[in-house]
Protein backbone atom coordinates (compact mmCIF):
# COMPACT_ATOMS: atom_id res chain seq x y z
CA UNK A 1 0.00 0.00 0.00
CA UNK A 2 1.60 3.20 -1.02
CA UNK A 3 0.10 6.38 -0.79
CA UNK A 4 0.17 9.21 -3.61
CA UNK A 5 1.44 12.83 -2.79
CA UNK A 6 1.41 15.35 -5.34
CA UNK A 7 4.82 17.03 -6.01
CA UNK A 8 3.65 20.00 -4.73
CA UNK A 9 2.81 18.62 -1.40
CA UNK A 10 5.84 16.95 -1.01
CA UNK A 11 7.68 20.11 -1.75
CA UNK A 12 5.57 22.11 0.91
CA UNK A 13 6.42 19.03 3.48
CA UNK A 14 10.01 19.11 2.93
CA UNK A 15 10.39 23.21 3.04
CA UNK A 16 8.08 22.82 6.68
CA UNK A 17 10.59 20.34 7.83
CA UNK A 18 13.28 22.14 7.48
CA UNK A 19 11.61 25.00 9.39
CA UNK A 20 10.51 22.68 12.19
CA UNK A 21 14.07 21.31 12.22
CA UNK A 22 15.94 25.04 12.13
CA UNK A 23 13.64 25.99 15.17
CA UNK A 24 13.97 23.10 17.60
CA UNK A 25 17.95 23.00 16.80
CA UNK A 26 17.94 26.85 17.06
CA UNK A 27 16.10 26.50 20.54
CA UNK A 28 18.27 23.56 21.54
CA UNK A 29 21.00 25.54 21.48
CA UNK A 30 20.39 28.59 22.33
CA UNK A 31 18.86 27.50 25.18
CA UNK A 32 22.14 26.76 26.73
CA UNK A 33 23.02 30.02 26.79
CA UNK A 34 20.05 31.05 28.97
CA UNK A 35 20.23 28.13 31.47
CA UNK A 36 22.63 28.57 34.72
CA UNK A 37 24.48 25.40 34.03
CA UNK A 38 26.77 26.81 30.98
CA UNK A 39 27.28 25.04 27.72
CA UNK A 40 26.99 20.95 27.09
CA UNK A 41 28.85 19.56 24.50
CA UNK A 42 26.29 16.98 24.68
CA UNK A 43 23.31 18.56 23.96
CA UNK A 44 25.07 20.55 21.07
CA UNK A 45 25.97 17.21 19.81
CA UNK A 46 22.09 15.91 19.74
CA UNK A 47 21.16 19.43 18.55
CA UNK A 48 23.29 18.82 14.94
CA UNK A 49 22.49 15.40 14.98
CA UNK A 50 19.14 16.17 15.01
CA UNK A 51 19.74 19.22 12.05
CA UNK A 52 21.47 16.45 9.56
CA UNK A 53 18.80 14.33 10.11
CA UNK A 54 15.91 16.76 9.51
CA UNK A 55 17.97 18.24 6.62
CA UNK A 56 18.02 14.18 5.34
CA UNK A 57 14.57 13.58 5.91
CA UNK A 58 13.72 17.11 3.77
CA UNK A 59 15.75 16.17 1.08
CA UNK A 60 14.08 12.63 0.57
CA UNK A 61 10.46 14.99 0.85
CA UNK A 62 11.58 17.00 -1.93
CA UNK A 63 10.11 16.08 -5.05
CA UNK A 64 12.11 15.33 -8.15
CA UNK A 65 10.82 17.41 -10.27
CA UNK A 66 7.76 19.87 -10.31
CA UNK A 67 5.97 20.68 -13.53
């Protein structure tokens, strides 16, 4: 069972990704700045790993081609 997306859906899913991705990495880490604790190299860590795979996951959304 597959489902069918038009290409212009799929292009409006991948550009919302990557705005959903840019935010919660962009809050990730700037939250570290506002916290008492100081930086973790940790949490910056998570915070790309999340942004490579969000940019991944919007680059497989992306259609091929749009007419």
């Amino acid at each position: 069972m597959s489902i069918k997306i038009s290409p212009e859906l799929r292009k409006l899913y991948a550009e919302k990704v990557l705005e959903l991705v840019n935010i919660g990495v962009g809050a990730t880490l700037f939250s570290q700045f506002l916290t008492e604790k100081g930086s973790s190299w940790l949490l910056t860590a998570v915070g790309f790993v999340i942004l490579i795979v969000g940019y991944i996951v919007s680059y497989l959304l992306y259609p091929r081609r749009l007419k």
